[in-house]
PDB file of N, CA and C in Angstrom:
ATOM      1  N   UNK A   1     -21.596 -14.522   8.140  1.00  0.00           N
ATOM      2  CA  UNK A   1     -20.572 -13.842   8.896  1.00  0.00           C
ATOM      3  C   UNK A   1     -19.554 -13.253   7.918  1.00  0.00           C
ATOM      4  N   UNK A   2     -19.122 -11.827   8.250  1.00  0.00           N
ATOM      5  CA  UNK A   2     -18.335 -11.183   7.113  1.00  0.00           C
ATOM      6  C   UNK A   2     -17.092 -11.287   8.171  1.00  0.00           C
ATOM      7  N   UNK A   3     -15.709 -11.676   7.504  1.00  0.00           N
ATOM      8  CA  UNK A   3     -14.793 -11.408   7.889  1.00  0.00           C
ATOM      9  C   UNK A   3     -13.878 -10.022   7.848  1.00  0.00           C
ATOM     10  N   UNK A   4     -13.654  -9.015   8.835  1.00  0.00           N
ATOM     11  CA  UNK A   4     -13.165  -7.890   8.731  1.00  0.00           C
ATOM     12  C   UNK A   4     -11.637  -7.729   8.377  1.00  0.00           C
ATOM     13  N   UNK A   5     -11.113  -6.898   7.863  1.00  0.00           N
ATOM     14  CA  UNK A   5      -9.879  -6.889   7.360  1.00  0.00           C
ATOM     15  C   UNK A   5      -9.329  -5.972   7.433  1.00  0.00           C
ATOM     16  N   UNK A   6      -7.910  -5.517   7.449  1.00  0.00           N
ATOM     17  CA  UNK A   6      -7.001  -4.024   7.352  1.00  0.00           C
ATOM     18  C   UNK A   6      -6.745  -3.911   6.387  1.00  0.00           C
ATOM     19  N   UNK A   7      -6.980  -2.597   6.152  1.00  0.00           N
ATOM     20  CA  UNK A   7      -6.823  -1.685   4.944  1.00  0.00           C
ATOM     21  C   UNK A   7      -5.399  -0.850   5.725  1.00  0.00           C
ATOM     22  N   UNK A   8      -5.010  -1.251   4.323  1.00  0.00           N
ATOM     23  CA  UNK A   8      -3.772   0.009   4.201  1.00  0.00           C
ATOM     24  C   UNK A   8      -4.207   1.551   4.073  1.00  0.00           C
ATOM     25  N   UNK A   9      -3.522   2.222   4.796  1.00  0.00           N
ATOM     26  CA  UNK A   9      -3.836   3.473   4.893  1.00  0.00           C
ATOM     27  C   UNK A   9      -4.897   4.094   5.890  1.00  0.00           C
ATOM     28  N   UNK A  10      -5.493   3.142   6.743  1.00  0.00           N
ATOM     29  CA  UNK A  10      -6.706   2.918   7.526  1.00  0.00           C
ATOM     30  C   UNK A  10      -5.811   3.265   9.128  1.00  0.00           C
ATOM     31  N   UNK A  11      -6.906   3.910  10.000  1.00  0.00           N
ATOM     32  CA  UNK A  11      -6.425   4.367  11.187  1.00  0.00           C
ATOM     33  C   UNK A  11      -7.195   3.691  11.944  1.00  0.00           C
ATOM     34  N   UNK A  12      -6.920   2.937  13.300  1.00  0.00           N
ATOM     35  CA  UNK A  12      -7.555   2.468  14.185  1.00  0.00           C
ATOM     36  C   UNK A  12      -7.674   2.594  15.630  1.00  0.00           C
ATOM     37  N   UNK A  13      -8.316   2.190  16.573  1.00  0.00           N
ATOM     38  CA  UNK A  13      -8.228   2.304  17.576  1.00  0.00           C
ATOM     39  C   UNK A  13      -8.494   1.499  18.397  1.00  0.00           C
ATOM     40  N   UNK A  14      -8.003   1.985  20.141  1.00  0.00           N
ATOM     41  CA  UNK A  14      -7.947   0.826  21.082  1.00  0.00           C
ATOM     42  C   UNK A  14      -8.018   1.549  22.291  1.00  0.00           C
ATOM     43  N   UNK A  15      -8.508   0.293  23.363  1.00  0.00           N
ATOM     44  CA  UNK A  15      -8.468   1.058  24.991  1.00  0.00           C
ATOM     45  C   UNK A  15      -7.813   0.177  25.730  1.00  0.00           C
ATOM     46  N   UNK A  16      -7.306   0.837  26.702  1.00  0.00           N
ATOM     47  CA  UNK A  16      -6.186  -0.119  27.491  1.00  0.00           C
ATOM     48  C   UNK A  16      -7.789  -0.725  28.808  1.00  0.00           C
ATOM     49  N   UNK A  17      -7.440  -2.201  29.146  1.00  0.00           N
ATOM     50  CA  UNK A  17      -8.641  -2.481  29.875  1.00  0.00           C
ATOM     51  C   UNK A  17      -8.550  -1.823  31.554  1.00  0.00           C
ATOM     52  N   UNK A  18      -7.067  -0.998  31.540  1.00  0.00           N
ATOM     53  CA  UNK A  18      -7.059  -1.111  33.228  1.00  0.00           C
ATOM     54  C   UNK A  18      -7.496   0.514  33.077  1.00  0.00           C
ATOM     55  N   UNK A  19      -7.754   1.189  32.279  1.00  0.00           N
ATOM     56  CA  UNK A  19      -8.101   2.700  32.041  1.00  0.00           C
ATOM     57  C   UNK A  19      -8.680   3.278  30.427  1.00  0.00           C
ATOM     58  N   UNK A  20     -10.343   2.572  30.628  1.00  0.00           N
ATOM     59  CA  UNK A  20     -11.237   2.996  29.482  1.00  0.00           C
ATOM     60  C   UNK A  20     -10.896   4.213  28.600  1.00  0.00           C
ATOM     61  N   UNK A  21     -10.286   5.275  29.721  1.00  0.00           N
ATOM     62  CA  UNK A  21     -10.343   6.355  28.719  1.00  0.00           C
ATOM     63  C   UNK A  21      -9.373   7.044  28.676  1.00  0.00           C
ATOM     64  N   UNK A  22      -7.959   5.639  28.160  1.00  0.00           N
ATOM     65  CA  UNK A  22      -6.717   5.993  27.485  1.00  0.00           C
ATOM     66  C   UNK A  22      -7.418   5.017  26.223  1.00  0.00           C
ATOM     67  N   UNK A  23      -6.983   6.358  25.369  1.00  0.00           N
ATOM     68  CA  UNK A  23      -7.020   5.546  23.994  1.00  0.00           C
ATOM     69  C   UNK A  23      -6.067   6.080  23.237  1.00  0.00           C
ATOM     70  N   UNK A  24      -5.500   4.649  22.273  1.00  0.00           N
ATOM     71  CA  UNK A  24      -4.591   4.930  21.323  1.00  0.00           C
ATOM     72  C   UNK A  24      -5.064   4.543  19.849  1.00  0.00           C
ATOM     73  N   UNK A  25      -3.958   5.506  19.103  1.00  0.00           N
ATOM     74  CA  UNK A  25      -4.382   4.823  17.490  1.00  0.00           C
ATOM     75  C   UNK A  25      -3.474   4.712  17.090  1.00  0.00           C
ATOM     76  N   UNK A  26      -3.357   3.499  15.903  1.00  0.00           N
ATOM     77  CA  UNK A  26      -2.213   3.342  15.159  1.00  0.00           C
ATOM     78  C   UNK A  26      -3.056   3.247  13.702  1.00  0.00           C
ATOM     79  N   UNK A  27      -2.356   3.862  12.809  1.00  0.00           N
ATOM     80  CA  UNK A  27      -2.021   3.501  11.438  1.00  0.00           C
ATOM     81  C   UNK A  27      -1.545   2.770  10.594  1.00  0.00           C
ATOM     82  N   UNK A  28      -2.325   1.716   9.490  1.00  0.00           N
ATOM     83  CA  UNK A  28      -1.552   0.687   8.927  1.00  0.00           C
ATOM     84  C   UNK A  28      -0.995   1.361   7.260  1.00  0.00           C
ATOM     85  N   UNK A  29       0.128   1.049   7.626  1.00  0.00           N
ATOM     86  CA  UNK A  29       1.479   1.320   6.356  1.00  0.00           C
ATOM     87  C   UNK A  29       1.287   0.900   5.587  1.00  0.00           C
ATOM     88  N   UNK A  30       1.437  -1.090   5.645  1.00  0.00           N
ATOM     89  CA  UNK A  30       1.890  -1.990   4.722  1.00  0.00           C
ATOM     90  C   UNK A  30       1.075  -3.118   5.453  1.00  0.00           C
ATOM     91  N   UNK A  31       0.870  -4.075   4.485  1.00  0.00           N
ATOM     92  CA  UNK A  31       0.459  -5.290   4.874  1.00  0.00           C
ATOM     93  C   UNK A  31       0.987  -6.450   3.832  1.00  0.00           C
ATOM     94  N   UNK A  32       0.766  -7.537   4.575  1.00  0.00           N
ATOM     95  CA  UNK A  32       1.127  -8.790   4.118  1.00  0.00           C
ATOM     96  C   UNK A  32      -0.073  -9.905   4.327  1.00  0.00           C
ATOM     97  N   UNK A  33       0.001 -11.237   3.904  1.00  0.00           N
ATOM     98  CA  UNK A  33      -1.091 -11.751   4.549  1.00  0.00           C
ATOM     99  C   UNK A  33      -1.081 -12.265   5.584  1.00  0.00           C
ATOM    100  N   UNK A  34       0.061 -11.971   6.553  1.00  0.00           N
ATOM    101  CA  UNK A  34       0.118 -12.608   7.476  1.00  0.00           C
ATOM    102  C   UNK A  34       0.678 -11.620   8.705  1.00  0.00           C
ATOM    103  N   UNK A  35       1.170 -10.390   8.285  1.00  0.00           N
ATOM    104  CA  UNK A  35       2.048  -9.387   8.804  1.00  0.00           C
ATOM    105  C   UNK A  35       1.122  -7.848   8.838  1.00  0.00           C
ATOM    106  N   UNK A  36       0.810  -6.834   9.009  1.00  0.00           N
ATOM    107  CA  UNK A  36       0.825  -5.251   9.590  1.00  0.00           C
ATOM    108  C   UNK A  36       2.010  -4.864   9.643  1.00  0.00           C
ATOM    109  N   UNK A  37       2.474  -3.709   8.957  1.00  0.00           N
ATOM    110  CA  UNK A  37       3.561  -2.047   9.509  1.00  0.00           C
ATOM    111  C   UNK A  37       2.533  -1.101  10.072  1.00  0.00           C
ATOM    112  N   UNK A  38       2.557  -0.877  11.186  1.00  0.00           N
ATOM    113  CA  UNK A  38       1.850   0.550  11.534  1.00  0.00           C
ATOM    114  C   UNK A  38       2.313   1.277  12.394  1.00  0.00           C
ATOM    115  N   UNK A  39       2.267   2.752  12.191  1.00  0.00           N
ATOM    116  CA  UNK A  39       3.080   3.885  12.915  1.00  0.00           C
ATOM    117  C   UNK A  39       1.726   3.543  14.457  1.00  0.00           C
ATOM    118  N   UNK A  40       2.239   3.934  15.206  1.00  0.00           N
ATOM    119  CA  UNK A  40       1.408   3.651  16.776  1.00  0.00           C
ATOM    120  C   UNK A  40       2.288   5.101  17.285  1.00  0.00           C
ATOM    121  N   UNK A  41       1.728   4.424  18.913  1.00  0.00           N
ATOM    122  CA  UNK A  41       2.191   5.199  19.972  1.00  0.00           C
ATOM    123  C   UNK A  41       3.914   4.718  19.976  1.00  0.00           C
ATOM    124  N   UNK A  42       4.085   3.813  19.961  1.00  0.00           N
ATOM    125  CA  UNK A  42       5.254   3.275  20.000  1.00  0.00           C
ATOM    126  C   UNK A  42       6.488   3.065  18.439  1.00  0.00           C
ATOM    127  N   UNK A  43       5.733   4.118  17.788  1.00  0.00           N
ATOM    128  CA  UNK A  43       6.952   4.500  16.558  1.00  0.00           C
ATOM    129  C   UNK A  43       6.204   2.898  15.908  1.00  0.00           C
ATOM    130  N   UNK A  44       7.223   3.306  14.391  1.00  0.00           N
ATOM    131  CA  UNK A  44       6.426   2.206  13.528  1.00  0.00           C
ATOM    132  C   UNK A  44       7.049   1.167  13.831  1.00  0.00           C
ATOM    133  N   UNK A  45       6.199  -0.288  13.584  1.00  0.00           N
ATOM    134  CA  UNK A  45       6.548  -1.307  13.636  1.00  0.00           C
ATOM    135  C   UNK A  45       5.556  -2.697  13.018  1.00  0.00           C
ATOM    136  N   UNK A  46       6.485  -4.058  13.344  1.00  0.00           N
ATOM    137  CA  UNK A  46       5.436  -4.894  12.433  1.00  0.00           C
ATOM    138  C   UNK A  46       4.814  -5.896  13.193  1.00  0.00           C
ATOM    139  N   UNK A  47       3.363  -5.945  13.136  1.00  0.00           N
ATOM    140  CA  UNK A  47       3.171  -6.722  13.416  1.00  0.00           C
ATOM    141  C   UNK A  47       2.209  -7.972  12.969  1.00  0.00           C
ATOM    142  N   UNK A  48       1.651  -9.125  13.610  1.00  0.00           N
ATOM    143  CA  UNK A  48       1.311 -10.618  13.249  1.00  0.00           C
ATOM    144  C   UNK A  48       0.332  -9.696  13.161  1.00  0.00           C
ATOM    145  N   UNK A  49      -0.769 -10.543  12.484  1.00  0.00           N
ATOM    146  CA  UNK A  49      -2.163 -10.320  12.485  1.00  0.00           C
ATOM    147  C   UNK A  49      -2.693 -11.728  13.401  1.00  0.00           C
ATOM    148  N   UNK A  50      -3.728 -11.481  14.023  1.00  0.00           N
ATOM    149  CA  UNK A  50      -4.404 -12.848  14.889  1.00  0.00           C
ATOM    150  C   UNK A  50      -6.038 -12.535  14.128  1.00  0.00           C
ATOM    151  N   UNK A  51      -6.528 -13.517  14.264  1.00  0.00           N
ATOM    152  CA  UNK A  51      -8.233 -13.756  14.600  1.00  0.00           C
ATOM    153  C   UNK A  51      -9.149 -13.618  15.667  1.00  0.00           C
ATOM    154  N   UNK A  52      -9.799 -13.119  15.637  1.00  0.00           N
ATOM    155  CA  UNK A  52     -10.649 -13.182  16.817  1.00  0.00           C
ATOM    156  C   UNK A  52     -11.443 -14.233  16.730  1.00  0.00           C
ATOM    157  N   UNK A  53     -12.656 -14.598  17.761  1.00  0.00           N
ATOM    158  CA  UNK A  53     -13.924 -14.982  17.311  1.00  0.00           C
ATOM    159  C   UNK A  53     -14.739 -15.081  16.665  1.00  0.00           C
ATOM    160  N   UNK A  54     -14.781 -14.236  15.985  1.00  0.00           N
ATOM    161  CA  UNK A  54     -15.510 -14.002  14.926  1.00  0.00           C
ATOM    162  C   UNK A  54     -14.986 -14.154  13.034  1.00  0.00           C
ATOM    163  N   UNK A  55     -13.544 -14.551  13.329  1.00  0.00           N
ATOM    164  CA  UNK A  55     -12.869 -14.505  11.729  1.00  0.00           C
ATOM    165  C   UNK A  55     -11.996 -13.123  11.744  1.00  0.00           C
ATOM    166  N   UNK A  56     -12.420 -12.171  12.752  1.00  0.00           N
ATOM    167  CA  UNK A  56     -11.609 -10.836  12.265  1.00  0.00           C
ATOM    168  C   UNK A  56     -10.178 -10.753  12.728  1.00  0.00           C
ATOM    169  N   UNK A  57      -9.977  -9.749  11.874  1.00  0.00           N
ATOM    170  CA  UNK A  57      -7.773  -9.683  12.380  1.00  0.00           C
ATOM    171  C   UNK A  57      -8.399  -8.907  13.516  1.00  0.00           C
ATOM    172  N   UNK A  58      -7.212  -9.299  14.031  1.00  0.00           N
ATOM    173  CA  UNK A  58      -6.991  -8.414  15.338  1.00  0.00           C
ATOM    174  C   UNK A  58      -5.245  -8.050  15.855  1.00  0.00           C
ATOM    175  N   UNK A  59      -4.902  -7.211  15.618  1.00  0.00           N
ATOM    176  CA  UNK A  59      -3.167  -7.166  15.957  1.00  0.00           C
ATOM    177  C   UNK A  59      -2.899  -6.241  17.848  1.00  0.00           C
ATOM    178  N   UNK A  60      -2.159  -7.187  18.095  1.00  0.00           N
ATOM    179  CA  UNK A  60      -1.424  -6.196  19.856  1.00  0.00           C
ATOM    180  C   UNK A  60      -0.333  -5.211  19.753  1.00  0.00           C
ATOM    181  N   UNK A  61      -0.955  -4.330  19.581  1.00  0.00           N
ATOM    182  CA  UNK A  61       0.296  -2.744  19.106  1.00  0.00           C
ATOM    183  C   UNK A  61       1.576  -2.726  20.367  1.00  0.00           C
ATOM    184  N   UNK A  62       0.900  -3.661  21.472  1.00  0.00           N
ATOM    185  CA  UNK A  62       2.127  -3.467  22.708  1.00  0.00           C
ATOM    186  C   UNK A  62       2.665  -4.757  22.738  1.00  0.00           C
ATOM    187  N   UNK A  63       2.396  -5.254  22.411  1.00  0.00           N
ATOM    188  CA  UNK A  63       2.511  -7.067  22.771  1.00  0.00           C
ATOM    189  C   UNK A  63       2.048  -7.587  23.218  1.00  0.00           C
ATOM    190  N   UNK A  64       1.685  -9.061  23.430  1.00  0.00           N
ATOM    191  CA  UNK A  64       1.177 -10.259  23.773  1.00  0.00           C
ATOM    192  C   UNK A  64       1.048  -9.891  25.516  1.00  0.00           C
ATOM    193  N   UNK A  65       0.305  -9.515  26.804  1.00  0.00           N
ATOM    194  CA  UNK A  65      -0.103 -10.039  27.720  1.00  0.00           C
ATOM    195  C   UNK A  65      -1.359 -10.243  28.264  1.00  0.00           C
ATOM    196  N   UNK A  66      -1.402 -10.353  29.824  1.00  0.00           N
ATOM    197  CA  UNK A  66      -2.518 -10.353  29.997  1.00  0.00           C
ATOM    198  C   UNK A  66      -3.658  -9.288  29.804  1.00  0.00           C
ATOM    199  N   UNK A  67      -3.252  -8.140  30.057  1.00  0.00           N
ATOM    200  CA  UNK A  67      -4.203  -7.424  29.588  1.00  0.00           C
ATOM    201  C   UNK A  67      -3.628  -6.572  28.763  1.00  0.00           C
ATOM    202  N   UNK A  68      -3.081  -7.017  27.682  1.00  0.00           N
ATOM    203  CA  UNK A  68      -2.741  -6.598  26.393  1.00  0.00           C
ATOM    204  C   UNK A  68      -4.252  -5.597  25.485  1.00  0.00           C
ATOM    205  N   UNK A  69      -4.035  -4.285  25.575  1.00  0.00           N
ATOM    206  CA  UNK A  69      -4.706  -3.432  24.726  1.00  0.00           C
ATOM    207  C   UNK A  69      -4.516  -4.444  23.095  1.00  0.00           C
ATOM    208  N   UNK A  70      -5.949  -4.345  22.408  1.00  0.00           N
ATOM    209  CA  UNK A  70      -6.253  -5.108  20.920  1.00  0.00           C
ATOM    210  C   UNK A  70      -6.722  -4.619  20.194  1.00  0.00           C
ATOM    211  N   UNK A  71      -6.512  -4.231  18.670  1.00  0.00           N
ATOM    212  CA  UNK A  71      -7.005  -3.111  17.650  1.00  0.00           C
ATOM    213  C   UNK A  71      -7.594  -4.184  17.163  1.00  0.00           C
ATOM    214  N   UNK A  72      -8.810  -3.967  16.503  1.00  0.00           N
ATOM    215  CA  UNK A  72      -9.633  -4.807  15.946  1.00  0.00           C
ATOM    216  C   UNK A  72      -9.615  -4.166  14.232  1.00  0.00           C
ATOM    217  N   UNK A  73      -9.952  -4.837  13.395  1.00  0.00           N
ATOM    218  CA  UNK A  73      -9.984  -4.147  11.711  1.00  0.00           C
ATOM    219  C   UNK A  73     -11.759  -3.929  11.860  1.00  0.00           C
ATOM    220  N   UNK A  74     -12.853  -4.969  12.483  1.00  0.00           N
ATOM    221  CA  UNK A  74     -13.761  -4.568  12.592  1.00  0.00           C
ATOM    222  C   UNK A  74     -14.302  -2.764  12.989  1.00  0.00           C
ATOM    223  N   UNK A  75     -13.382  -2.350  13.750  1.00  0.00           N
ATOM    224  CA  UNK A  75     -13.452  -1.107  14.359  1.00  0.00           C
ATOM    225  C   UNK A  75     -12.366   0.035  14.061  1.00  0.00           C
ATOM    226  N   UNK A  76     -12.591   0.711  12.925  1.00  0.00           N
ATOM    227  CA  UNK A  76     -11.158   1.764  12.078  1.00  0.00           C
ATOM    228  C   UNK A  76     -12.227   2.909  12.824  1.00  0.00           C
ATOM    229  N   UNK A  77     -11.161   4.088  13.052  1.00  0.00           N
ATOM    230  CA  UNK A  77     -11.598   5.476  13.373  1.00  0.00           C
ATOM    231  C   UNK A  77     -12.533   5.968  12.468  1.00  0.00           C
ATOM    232  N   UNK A  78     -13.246   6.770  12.648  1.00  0.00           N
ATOM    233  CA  UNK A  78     -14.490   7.095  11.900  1.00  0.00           C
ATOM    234  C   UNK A  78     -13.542   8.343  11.520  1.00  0.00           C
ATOM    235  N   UNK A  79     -13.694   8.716   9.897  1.00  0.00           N
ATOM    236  CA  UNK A  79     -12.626  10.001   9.312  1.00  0.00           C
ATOM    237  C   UNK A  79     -13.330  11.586   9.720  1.00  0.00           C
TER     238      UNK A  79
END
């Protein structure tokens, strides 16, 4: 199992679950090993990194709810 990771300078993406085909991307700035800066829909900001299932980061560009939209590092925009 390879663990996926954010790259600085790397663009990503996400779908909100209540409407497949809104999608957003955010951009990562800066990183830490525990922290993300990325410009989003919502102007830049910082956030935690989490794990998924699998070992990979995963950060919530809106925040923590129930159906909280999730950028995965497994999945960066294709350039």
């Amino acid at each position: 199992m390879t663990t996926s990771k954010f790259q600085v300078g790397t663009a990503y993406s996400g779908r909100f679950i209540g409407d497949y085909d809104s999608v957003f991307t955010v951009q990562i700035l800066q990183r830490t090993a525990k922290t993300v800066t990325i410009i989003g829909p919502k102007g830049m900001a910082k956030h935690r990194i989490s794990l998924d299932h699998e070992g990979g980061e995963t950060i919530f560009p809106f925040g923590r709810y129930s159906m909280a939209p999730v950028c995965r590092a497994a999945r960066p925009v294709a350039a």
